[in-house]
PDB file of N, CA and C in Angstrom:
ATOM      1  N   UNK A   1      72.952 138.492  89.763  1.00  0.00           N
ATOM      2  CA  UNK A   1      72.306 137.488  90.564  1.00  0.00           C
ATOM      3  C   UNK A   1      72.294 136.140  89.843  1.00  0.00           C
ATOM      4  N   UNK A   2      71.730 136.192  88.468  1.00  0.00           N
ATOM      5  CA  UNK A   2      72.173 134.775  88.005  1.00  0.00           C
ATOM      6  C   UNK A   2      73.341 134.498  87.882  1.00  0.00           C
ATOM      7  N   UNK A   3      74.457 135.285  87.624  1.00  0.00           N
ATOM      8  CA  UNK A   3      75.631 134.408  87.550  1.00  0.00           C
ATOM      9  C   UNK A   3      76.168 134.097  88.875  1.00  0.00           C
ATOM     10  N   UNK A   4      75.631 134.597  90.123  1.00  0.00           N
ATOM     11  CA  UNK A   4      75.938 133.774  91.186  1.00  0.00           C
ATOM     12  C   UNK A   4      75.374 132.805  91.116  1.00  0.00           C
ATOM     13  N   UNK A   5      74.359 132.531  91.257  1.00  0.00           N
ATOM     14  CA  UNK A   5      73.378 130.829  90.658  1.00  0.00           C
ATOM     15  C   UNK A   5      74.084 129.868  89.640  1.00  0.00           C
ATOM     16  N   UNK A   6      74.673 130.750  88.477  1.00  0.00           N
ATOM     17  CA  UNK A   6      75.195 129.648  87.698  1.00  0.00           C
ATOM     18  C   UNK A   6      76.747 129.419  88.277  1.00  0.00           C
ATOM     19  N   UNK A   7      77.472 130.423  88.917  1.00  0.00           N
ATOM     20  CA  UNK A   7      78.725 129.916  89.446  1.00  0.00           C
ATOM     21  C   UNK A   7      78.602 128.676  90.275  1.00  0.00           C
ATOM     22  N   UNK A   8      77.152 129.051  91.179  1.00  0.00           N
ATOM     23  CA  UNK A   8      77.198 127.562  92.408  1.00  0.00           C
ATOM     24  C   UNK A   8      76.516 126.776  91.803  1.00  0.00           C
ATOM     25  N   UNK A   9      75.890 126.719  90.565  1.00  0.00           N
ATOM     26  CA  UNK A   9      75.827 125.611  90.070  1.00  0.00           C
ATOM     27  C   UNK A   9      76.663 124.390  89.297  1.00  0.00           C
ATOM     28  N   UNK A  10      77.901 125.593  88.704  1.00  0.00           N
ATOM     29  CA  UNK A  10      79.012 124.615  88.407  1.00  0.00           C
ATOM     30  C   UNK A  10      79.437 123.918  89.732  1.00  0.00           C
ATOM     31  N   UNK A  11      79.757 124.862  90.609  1.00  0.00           N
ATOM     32  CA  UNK A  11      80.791 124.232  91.675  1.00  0.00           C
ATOM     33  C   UNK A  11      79.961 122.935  92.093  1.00  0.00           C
ATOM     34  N   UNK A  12      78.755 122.905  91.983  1.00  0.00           N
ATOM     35  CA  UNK A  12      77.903 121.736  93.054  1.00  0.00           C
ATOM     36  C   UNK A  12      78.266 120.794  91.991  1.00  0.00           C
ATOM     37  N   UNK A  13      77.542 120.706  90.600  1.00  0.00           N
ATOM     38  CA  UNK A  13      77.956 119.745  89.429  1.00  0.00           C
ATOM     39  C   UNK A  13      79.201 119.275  89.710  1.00  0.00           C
ATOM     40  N   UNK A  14      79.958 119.873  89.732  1.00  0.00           N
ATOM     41  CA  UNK A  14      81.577 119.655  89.770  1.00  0.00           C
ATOM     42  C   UNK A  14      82.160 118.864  91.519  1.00  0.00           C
ATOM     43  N   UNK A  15      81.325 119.183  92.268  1.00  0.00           N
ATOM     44  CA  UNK A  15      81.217 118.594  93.338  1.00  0.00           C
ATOM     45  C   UNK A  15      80.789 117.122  93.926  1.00  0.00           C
ATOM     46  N   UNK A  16      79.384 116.952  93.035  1.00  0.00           N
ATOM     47  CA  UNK A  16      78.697 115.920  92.913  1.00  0.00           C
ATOM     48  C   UNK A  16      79.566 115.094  91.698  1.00  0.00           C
ATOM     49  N   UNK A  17      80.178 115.420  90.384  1.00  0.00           N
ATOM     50  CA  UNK A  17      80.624 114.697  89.986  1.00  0.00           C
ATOM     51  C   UNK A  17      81.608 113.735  89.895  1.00  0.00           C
ATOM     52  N   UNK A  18      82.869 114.766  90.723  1.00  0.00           N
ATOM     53  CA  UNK A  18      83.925 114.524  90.830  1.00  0.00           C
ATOM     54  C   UNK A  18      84.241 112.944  91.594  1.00  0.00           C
ATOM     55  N   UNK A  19      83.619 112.629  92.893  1.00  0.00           N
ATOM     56  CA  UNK A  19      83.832 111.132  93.860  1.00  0.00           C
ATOM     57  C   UNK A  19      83.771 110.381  93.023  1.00  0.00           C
ATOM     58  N   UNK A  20      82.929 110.098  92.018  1.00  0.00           N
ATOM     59  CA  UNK A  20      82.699 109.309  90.793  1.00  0.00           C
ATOM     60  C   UNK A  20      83.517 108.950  89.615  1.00  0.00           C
ATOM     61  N   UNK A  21      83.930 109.823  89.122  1.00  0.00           N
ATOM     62  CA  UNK A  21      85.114 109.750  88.230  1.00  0.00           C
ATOM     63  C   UNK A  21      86.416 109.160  89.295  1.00  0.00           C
ATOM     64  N   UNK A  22      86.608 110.042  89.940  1.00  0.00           N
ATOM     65  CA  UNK A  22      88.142 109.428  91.350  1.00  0.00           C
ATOM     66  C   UNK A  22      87.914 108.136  91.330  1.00  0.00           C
ATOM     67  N   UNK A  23      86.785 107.300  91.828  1.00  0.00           N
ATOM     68  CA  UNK A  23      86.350 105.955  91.680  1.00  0.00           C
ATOM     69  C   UNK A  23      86.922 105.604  90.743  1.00  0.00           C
ATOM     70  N   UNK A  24      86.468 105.774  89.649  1.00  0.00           N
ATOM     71  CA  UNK A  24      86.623 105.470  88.332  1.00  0.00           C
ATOM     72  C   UNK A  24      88.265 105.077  88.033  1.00  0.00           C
ATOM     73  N   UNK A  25      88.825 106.151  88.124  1.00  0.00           N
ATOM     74  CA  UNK A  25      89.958 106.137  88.147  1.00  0.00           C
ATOM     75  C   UNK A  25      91.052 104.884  88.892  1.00  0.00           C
ATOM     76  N   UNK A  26      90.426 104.945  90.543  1.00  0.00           N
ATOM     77  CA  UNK A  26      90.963 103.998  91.045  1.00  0.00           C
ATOM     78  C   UNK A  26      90.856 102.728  90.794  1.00  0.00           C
ATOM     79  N   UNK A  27      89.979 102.764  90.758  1.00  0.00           N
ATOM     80  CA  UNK A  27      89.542 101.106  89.976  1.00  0.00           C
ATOM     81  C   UNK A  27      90.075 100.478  88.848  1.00  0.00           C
ATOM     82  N   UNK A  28      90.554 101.318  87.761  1.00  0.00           N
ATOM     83  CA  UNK A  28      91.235 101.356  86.704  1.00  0.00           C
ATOM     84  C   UNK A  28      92.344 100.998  86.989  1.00  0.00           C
ATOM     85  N   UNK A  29      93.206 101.234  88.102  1.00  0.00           N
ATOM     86  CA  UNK A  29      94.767 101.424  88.457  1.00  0.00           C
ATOM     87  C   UNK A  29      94.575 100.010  89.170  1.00  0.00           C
ATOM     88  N   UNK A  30      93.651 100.257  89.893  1.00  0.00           N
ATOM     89  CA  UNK A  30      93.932  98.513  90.680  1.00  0.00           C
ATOM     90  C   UNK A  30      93.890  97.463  89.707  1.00  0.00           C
ATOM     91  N   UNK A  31      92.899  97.551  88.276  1.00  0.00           N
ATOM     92  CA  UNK A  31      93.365  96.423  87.394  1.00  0.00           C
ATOM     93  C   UNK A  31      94.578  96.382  86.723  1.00  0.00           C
ATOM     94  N   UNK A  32      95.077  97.929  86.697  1.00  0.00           N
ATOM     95  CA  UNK A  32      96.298  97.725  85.956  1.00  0.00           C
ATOM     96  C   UNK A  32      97.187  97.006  86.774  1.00  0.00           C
ATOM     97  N   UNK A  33      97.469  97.416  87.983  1.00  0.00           N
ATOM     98  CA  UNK A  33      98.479  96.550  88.558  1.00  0.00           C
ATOM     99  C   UNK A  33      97.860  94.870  88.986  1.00  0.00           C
ATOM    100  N   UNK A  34      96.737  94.638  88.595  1.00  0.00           N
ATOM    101  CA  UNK A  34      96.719  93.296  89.092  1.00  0.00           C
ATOM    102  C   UNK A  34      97.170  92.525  87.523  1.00  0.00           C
ATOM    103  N   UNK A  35      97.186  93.185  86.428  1.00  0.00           N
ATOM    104  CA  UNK A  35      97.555  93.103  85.179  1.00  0.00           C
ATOM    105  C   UNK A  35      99.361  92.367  85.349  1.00  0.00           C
ATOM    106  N   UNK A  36      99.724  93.794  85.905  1.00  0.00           N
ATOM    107  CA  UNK A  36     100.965  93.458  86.070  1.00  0.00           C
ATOM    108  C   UNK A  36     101.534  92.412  86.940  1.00  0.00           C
ATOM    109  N   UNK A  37     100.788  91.778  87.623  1.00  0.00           N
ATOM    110  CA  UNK A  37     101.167  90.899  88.557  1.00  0.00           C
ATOM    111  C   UNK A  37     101.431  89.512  87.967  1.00  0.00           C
ATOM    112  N   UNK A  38     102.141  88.777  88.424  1.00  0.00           N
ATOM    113  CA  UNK A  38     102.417  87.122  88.170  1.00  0.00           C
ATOM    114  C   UNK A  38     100.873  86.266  88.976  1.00  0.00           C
ATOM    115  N   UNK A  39     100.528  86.270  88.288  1.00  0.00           N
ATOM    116  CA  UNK A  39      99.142  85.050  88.962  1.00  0.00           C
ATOM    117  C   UNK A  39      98.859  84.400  87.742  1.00  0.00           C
ATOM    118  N   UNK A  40      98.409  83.210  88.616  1.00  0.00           N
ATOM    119  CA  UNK A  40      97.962  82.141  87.615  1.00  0.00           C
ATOM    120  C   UNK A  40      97.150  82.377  86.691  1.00  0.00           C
ATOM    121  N   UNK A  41      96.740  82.189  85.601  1.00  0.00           N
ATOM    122  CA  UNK A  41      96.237  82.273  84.091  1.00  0.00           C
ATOM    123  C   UNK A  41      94.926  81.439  84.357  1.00  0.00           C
ATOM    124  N   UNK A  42      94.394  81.855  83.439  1.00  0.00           N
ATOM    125  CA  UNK A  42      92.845  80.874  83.912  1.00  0.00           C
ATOM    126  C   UNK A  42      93.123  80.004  82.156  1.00  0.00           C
ATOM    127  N   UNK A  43      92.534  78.788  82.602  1.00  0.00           N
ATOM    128  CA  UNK A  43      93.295  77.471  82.109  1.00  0.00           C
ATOM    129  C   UNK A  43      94.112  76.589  82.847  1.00  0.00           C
ATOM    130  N   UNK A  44      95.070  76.971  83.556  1.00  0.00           N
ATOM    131  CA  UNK A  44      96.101  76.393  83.834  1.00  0.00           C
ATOM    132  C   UNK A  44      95.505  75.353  84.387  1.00  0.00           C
ATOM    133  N   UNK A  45      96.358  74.208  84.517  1.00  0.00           N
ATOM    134  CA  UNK A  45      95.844  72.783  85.657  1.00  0.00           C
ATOM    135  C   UNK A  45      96.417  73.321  87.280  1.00  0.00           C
ATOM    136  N   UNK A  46      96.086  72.495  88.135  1.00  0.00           N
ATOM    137  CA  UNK A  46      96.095  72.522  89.571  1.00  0.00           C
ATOM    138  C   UNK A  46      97.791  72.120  89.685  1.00  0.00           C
ATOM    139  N   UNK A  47      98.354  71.204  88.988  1.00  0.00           N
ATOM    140  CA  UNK A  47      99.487  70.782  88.982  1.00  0.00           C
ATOM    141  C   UNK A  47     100.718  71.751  88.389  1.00  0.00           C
ATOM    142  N   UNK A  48     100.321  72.456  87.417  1.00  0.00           N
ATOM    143  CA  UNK A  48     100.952  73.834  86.529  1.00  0.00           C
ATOM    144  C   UNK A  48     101.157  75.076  87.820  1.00  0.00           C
ATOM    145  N   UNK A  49     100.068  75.227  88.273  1.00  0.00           N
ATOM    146  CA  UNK A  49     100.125  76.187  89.056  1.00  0.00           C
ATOM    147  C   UNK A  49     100.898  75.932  90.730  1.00  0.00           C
ATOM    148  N   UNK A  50     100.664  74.623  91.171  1.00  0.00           N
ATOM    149  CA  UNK A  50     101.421  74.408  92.320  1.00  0.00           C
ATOM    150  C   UNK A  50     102.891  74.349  91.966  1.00  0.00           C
ATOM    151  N   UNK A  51     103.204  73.784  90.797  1.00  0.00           N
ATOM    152  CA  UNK A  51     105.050  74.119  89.940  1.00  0.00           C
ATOM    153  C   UNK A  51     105.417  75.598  89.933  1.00  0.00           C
ATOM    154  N   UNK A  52     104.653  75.778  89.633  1.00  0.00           N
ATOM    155  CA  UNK A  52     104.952  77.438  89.402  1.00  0.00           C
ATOM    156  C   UNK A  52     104.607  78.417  90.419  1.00  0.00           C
ATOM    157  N   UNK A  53     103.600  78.368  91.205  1.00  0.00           N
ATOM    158  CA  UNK A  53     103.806  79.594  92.691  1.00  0.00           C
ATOM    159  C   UNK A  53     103.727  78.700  93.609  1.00  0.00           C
ATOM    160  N   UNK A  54     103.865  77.362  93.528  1.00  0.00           N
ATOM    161  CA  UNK A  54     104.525  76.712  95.018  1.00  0.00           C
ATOM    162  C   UNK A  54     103.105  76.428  95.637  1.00  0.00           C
ATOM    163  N   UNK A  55     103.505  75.473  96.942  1.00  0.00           N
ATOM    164  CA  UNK A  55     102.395  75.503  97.813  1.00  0.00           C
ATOM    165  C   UNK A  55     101.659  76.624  98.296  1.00  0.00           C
ATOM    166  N   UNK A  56     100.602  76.405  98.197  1.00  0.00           N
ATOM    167  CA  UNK A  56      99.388  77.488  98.963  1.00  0.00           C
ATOM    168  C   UNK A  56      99.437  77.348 100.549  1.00  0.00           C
ATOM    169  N   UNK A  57      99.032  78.342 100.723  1.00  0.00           N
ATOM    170  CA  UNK A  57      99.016  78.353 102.115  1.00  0.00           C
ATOM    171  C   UNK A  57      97.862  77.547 102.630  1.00  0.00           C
ATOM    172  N   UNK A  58      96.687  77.481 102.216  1.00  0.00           N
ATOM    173  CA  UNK A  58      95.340  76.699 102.158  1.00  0.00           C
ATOM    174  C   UNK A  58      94.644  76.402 101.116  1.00  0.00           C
ATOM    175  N   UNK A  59      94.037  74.982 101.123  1.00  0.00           N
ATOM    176  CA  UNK A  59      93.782  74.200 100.407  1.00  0.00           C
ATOM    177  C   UNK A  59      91.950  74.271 100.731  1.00  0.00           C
ATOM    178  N   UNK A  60      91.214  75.470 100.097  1.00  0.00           N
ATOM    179  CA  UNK A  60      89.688  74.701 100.398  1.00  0.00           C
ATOM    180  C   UNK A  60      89.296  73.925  99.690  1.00  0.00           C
ATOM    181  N   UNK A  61      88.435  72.801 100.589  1.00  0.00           N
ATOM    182  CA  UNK A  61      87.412  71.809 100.063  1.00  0.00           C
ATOM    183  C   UNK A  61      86.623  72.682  98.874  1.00  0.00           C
ATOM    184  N   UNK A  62      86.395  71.480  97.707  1.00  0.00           N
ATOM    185  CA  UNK A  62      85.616  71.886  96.439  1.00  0.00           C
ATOM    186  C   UNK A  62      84.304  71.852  97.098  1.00  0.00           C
ATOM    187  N   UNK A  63      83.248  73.144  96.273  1.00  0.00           N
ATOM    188  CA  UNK A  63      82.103  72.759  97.016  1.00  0.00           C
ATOM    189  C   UNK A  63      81.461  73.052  95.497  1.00  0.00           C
ATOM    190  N   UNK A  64      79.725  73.297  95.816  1.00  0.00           N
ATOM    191  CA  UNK A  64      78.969  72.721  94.541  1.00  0.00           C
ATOM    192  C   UNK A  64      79.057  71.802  93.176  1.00  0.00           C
ATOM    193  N   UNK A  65      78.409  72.162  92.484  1.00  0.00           N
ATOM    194  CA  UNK A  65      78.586  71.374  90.919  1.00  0.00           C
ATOM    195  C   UNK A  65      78.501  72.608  89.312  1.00  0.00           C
ATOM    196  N   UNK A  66      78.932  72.599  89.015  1.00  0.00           N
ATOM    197  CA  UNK A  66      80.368  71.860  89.263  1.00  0.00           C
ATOM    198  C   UNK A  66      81.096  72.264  90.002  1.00  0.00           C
ATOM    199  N   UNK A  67      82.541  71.526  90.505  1.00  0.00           N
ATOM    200  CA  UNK A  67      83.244  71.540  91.984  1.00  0.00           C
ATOM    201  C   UNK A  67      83.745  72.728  91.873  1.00  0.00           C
ATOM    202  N   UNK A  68      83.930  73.682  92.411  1.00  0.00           N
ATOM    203  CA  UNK A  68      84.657  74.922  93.064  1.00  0.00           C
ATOM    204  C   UNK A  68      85.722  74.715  94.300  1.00  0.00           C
ATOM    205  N   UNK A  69      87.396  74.617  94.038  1.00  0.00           N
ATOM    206  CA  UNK A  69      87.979  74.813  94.832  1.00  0.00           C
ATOM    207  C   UNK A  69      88.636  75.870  95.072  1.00  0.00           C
ATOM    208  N   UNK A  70      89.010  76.505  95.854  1.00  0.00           N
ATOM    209  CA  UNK A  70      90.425  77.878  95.689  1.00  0.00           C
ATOM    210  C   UNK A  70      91.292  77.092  97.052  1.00  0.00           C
ATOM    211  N   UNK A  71      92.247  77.786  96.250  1.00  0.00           N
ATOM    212  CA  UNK A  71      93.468  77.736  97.001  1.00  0.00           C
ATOM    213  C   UNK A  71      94.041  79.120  97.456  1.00  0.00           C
ATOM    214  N   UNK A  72      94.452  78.985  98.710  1.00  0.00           N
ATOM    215  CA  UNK A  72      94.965  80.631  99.125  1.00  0.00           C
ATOM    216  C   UNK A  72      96.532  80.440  99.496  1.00  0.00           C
ATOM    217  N   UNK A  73      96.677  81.874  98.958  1.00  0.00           N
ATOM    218  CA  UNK A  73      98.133  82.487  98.746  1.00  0.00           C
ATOM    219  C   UNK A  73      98.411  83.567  99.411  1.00  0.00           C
ATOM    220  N   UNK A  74      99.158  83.800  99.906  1.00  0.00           N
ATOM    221  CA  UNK A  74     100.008  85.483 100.573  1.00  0.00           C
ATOM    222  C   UNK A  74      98.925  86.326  99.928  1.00  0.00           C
ATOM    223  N   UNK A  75      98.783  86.476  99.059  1.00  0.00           N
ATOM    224  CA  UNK A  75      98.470  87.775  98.484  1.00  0.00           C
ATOM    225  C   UNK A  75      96.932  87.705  97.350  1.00  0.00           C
ATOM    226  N   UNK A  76      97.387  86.604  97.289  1.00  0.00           N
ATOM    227  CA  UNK A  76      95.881  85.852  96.041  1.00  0.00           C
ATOM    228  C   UNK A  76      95.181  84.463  97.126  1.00  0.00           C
ATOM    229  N   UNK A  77      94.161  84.408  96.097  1.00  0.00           N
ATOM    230  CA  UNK A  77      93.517  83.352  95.947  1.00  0.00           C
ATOM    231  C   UNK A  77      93.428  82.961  94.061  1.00  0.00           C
ATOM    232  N   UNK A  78      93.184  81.409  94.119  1.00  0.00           N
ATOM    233  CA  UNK A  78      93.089  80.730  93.151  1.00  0.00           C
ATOM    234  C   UNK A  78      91.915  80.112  93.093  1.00  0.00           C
ATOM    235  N   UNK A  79      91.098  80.219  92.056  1.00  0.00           N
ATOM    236  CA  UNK A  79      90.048  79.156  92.287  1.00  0.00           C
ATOM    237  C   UNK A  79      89.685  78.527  90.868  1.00  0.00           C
ATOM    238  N   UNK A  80      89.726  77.106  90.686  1.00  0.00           N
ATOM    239  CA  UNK A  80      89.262  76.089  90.206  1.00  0.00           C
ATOM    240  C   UNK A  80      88.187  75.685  89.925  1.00  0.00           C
ATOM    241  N   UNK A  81      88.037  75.303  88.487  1.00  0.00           N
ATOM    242  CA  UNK A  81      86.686  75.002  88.023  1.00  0.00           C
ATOM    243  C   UNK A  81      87.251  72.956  87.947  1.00  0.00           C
ATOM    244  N   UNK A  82      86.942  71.759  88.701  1.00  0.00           N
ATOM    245  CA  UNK A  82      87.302  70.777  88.498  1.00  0.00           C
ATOM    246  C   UNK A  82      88.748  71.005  89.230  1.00  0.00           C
ATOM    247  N   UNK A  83      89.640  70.796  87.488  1.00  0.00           N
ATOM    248  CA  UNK A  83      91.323  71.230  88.056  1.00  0.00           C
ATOM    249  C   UNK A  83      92.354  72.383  87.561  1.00  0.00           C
ATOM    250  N   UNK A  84      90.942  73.034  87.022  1.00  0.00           N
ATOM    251  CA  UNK A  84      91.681  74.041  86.143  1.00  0.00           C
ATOM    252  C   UNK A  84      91.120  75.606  86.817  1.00  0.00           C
ATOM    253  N   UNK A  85      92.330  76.439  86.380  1.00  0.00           N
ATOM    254  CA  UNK A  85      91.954  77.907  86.647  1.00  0.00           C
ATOM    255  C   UNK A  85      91.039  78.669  86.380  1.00  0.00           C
ATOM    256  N   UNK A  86      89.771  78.988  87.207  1.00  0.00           N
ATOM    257  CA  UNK A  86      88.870  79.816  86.216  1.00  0.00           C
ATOM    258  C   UNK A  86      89.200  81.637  86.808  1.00  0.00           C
ATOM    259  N   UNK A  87      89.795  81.702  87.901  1.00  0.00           N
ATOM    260  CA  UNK A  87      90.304  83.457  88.606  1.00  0.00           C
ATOM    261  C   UNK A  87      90.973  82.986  89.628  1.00  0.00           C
ATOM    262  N   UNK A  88      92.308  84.153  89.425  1.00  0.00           N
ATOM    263  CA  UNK A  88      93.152  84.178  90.110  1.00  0.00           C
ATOM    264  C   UNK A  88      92.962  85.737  90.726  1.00  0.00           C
ATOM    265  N   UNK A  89      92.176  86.020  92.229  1.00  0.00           N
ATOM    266  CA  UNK A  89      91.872  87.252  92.494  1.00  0.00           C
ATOM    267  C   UNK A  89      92.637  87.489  93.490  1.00  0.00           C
ATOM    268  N   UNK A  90      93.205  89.212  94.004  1.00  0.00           N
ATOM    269  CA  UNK A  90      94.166  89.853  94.571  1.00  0.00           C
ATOM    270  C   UNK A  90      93.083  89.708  96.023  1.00  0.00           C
ATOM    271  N   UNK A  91      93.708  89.562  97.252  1.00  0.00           N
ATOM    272  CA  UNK A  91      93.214  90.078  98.360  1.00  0.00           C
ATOM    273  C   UNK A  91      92.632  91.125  98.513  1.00  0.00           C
ATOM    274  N   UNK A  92      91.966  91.828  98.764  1.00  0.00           N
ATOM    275  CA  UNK A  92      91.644  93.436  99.240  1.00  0.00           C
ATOM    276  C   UNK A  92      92.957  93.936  99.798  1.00  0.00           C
ATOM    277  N   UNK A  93      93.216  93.288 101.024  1.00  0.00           N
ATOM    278  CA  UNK A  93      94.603  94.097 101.980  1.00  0.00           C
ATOM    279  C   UNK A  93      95.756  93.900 100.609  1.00  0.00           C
ATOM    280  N   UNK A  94      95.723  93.244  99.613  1.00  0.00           N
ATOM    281  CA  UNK A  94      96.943  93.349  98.853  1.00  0.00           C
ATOM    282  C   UNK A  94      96.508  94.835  97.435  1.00  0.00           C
ATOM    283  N   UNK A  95      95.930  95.285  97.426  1.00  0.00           N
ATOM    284  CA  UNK A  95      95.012  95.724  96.757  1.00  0.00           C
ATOM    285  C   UNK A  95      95.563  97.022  97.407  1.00  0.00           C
ATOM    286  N   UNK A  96      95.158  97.321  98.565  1.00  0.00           N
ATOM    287  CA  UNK A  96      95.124  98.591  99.479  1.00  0.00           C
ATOM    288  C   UNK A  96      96.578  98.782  99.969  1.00  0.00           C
ATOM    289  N   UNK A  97      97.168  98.169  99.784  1.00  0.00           N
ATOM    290  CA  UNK A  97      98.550  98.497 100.069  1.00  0.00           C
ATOM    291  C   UNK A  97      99.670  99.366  98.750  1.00  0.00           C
ATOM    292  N   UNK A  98      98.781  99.453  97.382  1.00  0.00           N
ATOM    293  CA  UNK A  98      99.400 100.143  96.795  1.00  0.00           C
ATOM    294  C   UNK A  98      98.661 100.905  96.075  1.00  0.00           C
ATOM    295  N   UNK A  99      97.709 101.686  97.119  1.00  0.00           N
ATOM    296  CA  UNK A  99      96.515 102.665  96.321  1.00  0.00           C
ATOM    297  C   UNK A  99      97.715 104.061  96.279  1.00  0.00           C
ATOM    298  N   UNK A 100      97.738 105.409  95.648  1.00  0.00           N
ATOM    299  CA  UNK A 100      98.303 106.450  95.581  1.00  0.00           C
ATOM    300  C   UNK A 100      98.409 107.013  96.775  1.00  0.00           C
TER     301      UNK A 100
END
C-alpha cells in the first residue's frame, strides 16, 4: 500500500514539475537563436544602424525623458535611447515561427 502512494507520488512530482523545466528550456532556445541573429548592437548610432539593416518599416515618435524612439523592422524592433541603441527585440510572431 505505501509503495502505491509513493509510486503516485513520484508520478504527480514528476508531473507538476515537468511544464516548468519545458519552459525553461524553451526560453533558453529562443535566446539562443535571437543570439544568433544579425540585429543591431546596443551602442550603435541611428545612422550605423539605418547603413546596415536599411530602412525600417516605421519610424515611432520619441516619447518620454529621456527620449525613447524604436524603429520597426520585418522581424525586430529597435529602440533608442536619444540616438543610440539601447535593445534590439525579436517580434513574438518571429519568435514562434521557429519553436521545435
Amino acid at each position: 500500500m505505501i509503495r502505491k502512494f509513493a509510486t503516485a507520488g513520484i508520478f504527480l512530482l514528476l508531473a507538476v514539475a515537468w511544464p516548468p523545466v519545458q519552459a525553461d528550456i524553451l526560453l533558453i532556445e529562443k535566446v539562443e537563436q535571437r543570439m544568433q541573429l544579425d540585429l543591431p548592437g546596443n551602442g550603435m548610432r541611428m545612422a550605423d544602424v539605418e547603413n546596415r539593416f536599411g530602412e525600417p518599416r516605421e519610424r515611432r515618435a520619441a516619447v518620454g525623458d529621456p527620449p525613447i524612439t524604436r524603429w520597426v523592422y520585418e522581424d525586430y524592433s529597435v529602440f533608442f535611447e536619444h540616438d543610440q541603441v539601447i535593445e534590439s527585440v525579436l517580434h513574438p510572431e518571429r519568435v514562434s515561427q521557429h519553436e521545435p
